[in-house]
Structures are given as structure tokens and as C-alpha cells.
PDB file of N, CA and C in Angstrom:
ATOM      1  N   UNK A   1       9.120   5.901  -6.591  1.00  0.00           N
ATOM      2  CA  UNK A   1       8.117   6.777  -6.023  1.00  0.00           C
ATOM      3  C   UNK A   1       8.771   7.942  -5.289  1.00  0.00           C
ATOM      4  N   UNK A   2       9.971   7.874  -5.814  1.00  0.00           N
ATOM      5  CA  UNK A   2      10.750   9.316  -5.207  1.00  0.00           C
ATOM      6  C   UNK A   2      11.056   9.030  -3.966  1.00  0.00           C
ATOM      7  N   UNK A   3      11.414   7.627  -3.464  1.00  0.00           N
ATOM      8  CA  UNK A   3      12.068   7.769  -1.876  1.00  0.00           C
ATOM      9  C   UNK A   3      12.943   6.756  -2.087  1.00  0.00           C
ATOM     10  N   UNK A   4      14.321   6.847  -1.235  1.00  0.00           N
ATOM     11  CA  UNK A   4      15.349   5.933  -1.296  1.00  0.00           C
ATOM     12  C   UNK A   4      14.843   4.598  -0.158  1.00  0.00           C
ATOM     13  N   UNK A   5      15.376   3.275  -1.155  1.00  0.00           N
ATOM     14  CA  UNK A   5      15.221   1.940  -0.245  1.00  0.00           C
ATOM     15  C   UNK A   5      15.142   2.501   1.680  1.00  0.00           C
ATOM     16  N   UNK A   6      15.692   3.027   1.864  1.00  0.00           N
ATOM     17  CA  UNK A   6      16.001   3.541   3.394  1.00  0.00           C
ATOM     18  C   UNK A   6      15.120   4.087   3.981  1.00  0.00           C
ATOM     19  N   UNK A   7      14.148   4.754   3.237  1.00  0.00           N
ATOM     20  CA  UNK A   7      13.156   5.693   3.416  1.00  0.00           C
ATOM     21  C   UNK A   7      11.519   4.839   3.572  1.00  0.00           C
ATOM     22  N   UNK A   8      12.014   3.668   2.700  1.00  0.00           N
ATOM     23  CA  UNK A   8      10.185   2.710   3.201  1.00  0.00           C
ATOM     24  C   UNK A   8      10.668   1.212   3.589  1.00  0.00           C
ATOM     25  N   UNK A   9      11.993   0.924   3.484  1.00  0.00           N
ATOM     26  CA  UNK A   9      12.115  -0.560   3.849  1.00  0.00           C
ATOM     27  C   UNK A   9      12.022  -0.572   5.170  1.00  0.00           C
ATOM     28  N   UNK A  10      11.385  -1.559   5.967  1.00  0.00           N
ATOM     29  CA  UNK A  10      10.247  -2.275   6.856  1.00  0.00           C
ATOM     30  C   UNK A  10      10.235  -1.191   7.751  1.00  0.00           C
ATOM     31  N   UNK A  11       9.021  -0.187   6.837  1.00  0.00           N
ATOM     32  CA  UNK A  11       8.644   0.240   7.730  1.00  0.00           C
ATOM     33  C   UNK A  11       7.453  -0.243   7.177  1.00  0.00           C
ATOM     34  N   UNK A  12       5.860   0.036   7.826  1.00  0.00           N
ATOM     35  CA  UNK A  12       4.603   0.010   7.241  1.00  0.00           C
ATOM     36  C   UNK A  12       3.965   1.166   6.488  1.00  0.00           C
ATOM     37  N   UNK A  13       3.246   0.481   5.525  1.00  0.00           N
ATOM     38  CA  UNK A  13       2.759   1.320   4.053  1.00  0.00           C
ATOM     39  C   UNK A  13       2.459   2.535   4.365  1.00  0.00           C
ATOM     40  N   UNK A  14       1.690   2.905   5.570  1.00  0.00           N
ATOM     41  CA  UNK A  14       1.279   4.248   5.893  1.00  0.00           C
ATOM     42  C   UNK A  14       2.210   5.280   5.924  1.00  0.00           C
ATOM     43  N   UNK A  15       3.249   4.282   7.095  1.00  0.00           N
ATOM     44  CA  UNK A  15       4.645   5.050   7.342  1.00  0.00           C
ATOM     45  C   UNK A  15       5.485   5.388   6.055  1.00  0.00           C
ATOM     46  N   UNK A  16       6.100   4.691   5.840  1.00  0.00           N
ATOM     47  CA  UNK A  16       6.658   4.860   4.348  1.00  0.00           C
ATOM     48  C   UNK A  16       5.942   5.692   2.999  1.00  0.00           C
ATOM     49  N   UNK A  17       4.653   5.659   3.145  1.00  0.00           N
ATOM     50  CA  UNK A  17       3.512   6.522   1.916  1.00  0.00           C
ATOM     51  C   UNK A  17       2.472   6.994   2.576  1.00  0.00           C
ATOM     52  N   UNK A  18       2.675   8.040   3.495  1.00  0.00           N
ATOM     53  CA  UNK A  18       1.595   8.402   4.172  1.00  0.00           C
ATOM     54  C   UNK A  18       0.319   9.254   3.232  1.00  0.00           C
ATOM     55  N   UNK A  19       0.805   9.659   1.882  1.00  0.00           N
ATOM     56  CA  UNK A  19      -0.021  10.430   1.565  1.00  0.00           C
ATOM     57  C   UNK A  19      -1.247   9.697   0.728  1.00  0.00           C
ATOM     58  N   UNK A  20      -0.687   8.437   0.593  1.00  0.00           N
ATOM     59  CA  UNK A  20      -2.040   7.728   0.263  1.00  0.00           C
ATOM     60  C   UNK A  20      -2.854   6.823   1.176  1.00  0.00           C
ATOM     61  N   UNK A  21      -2.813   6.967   2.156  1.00  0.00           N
ATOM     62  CA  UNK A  21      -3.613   6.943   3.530  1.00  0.00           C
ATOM     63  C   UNK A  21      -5.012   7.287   3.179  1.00  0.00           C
ATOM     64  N   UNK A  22      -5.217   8.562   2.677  1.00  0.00           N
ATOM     65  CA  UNK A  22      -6.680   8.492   2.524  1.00  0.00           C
ATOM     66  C   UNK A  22      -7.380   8.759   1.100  1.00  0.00           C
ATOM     67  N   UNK A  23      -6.624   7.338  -0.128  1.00  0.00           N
ATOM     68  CA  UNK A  23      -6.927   7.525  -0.889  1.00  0.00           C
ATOM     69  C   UNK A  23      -7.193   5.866  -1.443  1.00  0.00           C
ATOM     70  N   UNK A  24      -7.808   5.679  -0.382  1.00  0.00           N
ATOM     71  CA  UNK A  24      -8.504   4.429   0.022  1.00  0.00           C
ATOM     72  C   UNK A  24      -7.969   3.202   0.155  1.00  0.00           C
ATOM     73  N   UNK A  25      -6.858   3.407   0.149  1.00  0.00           N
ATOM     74  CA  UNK A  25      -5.729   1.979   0.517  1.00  0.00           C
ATOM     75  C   UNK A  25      -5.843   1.684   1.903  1.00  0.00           C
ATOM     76  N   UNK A  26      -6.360   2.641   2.776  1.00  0.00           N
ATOM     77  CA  UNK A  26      -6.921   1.822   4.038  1.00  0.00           C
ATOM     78  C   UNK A  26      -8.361   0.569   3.852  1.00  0.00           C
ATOM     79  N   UNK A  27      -9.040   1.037   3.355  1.00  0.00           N
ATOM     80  CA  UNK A  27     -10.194   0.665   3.312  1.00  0.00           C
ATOM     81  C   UNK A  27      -9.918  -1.140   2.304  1.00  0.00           C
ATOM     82  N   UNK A  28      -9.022  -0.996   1.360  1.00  0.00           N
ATOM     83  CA  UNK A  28      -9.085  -1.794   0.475  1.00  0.00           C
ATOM     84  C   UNK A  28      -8.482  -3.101   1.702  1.00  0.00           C
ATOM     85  N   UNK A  29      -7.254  -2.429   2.504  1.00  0.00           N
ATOM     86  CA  UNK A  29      -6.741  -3.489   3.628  1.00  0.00           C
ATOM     87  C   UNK A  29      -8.034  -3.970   4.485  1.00  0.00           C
ATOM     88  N   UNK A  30      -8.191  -2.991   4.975  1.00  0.00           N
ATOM     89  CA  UNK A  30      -9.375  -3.829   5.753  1.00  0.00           C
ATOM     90  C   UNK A  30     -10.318  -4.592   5.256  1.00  0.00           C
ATOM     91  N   UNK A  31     -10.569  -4.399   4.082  1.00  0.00           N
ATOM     92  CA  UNK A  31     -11.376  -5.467   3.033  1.00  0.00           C
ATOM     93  C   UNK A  31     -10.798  -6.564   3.182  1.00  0.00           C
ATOM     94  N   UNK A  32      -9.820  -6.924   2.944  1.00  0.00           N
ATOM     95  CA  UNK A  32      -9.248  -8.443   2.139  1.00  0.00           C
ATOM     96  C   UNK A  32      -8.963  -8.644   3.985  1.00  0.00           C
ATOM     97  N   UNK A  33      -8.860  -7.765   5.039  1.00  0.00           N
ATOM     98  CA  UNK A  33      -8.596  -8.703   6.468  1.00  0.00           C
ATOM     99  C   UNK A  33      -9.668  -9.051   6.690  1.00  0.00           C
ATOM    100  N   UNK A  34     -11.214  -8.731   6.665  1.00  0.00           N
ATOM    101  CA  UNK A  34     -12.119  -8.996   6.596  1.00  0.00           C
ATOM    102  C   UNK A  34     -12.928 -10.053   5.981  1.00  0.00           C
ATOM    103  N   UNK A  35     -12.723  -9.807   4.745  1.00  0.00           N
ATOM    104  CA  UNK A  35     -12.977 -11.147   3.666  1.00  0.00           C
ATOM    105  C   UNK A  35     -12.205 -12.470   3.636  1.00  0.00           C
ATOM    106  N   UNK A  36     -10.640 -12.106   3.770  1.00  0.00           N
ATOM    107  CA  UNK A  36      -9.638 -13.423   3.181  1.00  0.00           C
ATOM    108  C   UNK A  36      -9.547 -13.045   1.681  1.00  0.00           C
ATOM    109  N   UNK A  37     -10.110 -12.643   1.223  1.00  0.00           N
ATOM    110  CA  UNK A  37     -10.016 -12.433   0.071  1.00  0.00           C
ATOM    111  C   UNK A  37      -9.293 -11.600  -0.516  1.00  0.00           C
ATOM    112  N   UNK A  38      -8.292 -12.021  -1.262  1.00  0.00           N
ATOM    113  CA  UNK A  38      -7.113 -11.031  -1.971  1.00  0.00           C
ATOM    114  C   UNK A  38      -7.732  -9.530  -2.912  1.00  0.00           C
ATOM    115  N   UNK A  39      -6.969  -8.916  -3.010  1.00  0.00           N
ATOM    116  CA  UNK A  39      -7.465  -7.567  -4.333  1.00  0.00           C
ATOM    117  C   UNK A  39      -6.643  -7.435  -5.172  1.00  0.00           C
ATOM    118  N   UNK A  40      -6.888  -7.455  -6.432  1.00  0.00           N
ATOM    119  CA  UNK A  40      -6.163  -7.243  -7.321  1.00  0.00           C
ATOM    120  C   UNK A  40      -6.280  -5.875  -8.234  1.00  0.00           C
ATOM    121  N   UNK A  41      -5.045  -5.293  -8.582  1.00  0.00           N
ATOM    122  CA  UNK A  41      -5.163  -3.803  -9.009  1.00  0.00           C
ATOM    123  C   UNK A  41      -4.554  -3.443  -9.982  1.00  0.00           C
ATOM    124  N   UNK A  42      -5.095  -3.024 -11.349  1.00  0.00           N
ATOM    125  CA  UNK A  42      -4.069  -3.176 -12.482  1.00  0.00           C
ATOM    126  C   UNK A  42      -4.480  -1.563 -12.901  1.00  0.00           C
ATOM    127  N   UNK A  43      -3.311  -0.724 -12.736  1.00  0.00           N
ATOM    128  CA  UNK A  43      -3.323   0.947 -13.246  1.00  0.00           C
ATOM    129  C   UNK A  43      -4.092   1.409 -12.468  1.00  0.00           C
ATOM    130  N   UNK A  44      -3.886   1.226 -10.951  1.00  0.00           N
ATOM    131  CA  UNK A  44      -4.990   2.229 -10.123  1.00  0.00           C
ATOM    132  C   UNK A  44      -4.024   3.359 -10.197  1.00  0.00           C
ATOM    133  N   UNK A  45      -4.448   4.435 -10.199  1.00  0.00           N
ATOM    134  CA  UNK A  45      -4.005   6.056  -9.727  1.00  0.00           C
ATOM    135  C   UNK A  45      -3.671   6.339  -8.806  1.00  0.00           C
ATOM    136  N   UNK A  46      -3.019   6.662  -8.548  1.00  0.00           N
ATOM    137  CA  UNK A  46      -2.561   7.436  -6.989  1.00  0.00           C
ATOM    138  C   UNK A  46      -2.053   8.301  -7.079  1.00  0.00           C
ATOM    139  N   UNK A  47      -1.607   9.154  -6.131  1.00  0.00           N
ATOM    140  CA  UNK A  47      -0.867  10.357  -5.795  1.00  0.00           C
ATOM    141  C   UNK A  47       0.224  10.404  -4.983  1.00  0.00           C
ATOM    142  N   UNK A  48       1.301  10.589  -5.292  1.00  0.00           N
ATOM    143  CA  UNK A  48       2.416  10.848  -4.581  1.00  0.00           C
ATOM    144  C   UNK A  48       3.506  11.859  -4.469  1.00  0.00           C
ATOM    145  N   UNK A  49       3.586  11.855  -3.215  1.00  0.00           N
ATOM    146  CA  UNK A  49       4.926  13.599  -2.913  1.00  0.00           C
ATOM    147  C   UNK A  49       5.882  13.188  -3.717  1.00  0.00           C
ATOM    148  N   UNK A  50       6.301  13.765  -4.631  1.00  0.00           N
ATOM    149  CA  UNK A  50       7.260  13.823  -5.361  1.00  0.00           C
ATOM    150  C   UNK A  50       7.940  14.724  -5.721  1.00  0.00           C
ATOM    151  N   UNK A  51       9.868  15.209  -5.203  1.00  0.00           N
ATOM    152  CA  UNK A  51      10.264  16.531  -5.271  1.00  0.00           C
ATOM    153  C   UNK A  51       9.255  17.572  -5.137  1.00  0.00           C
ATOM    154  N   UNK A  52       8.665  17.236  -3.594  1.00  0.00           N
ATOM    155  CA  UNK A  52       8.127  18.873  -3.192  1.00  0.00           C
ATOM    156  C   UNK A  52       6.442  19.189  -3.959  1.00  0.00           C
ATOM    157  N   UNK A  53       6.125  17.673  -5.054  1.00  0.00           N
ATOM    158  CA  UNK A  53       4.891  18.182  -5.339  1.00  0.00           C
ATOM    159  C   UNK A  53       3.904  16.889  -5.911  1.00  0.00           C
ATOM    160  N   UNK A  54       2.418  16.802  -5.723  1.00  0.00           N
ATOM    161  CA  UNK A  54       2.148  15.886  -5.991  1.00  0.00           C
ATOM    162  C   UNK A  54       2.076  15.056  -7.802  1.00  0.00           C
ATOM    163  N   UNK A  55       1.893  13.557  -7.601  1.00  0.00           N
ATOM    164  CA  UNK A  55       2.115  13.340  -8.758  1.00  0.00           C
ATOM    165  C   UNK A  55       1.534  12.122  -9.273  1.00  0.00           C
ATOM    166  N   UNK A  56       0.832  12.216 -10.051  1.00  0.00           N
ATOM    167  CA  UNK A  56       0.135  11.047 -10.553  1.00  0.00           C
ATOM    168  C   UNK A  56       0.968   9.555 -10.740  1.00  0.00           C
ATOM    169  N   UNK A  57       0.569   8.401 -10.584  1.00  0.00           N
ATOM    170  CA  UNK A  57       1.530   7.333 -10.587  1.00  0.00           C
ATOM    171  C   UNK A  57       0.407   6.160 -11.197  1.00  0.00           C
ATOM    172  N   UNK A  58       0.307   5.436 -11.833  1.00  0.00           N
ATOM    173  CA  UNK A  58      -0.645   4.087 -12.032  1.00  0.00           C
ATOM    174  C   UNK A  58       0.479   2.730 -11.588  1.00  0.00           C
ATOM    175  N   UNK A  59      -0.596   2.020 -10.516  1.00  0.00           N
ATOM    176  CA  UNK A  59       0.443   1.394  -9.702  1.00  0.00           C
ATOM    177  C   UNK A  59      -0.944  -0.624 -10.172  1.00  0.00           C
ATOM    178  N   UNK A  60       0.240  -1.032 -10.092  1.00  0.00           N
ATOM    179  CA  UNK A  60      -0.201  -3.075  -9.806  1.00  0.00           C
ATOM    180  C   UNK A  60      -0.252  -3.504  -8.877  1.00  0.00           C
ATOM    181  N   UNK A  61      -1.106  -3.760  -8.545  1.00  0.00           N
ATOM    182  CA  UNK A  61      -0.670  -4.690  -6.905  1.00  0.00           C
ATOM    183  C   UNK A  61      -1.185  -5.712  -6.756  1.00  0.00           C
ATOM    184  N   UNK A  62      -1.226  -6.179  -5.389  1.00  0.00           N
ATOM    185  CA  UNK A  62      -2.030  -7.429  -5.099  1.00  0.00           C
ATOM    186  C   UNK A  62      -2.071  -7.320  -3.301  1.00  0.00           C
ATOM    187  N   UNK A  63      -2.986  -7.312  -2.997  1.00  0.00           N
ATOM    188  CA  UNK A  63      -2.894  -7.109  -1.443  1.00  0.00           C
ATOM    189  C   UNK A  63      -3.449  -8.674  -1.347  1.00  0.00           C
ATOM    190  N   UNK A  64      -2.894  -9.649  -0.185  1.00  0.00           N
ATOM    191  CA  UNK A  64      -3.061 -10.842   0.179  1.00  0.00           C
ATOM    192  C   UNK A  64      -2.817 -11.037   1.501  1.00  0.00           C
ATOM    193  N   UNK A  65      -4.253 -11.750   2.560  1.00  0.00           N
ATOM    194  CA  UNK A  65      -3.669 -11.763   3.739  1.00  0.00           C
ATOM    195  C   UNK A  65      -2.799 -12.768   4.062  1.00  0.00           C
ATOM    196  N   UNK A  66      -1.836 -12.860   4.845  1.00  0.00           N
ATOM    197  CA  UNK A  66      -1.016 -13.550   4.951  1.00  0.00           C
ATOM    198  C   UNK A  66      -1.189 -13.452   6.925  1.00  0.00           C
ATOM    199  N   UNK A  67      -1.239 -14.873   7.469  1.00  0.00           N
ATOM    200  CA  UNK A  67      -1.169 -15.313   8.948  1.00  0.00           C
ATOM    201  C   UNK A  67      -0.113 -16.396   8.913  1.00  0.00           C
ATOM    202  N   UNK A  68       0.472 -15.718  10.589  1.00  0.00           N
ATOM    203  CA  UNK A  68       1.483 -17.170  10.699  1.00  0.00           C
ATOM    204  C   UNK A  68       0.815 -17.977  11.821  1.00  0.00           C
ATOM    205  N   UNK A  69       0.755 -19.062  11.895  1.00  0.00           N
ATOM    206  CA  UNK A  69       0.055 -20.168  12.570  1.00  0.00           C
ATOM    207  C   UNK A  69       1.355 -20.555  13.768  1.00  0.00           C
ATOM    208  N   UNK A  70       0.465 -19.971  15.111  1.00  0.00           N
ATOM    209  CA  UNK A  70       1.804 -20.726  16.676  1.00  0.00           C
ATOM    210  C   UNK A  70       1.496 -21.811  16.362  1.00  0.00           C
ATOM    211  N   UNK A  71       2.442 -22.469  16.964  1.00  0.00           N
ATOM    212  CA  UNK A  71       2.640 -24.120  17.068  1.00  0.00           C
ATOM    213  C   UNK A  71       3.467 -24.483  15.961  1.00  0.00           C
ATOM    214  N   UNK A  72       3.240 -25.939  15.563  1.00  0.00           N
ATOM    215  CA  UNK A  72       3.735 -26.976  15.041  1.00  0.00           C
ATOM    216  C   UNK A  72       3.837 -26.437  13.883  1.00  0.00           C
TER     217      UNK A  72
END
């Protein structure tokens, strides 16, 4: 996606890909924190800065909430 490992490793998705922030990948998170319910995404579109210009990308995913449980 045109950025080196250095450039998005742990940071958060926004941080690391800010330009799809409002191309509804917020909304889809707050869904599945809301629901529990995972999303699954096969060739969604997006847009990304790429050398200075934007650029179409069809991306897979799977957004899943994941909690860690204190205690035992």
C-alpha cells in the first residue's frame, strides 16, 4: 500500500492509513464492537496515497473483536 513495515507496524489503522478514515472503515469497527459480530470483506475498494496520488486498491479482510479477560 506504498508504506514501509516502519511506517504502519503497531501503530493503529487510522494512524498508519489515515486516508481511509472516512471511507467507512470507522463505521464498519464500530459495528462488529457493537454487535460481536465479525465482517467479512472480499474486493472492497478503497483509496490510497500512493507516490503523491490517490489509488484504487481491492482489499480482504476480516475485522473480529478480540477482548482480553483480567484474572485467571
Amino acid at each position: 500500500m506504498g508504506r514501509t513495515p516502519e511506517q504502519v507496524l503497531g501503530k493503529a489503522i487510522f494512524e498508519a492509513l489515515p486516508e481511509v478514515r472516512d471511507q467507512g472503515f470507522r463505521e464498519l469497527l464500530d459495528q462488529v464492537m457493537h454487535t460481536g459480530e465479525p465482517f467479512v470483506a472480499n474486493e472492497v475498494a478503497a483509496l490510497f496515497q500512493r507516490n503523491d496520488q490517490l489509488e484504487t486498491v481491492y482489499l480482504n479482510f476480516v475485522i473480529n473483536l478480540y477482548m482480553m479477560i483480567k484474572g485467571g
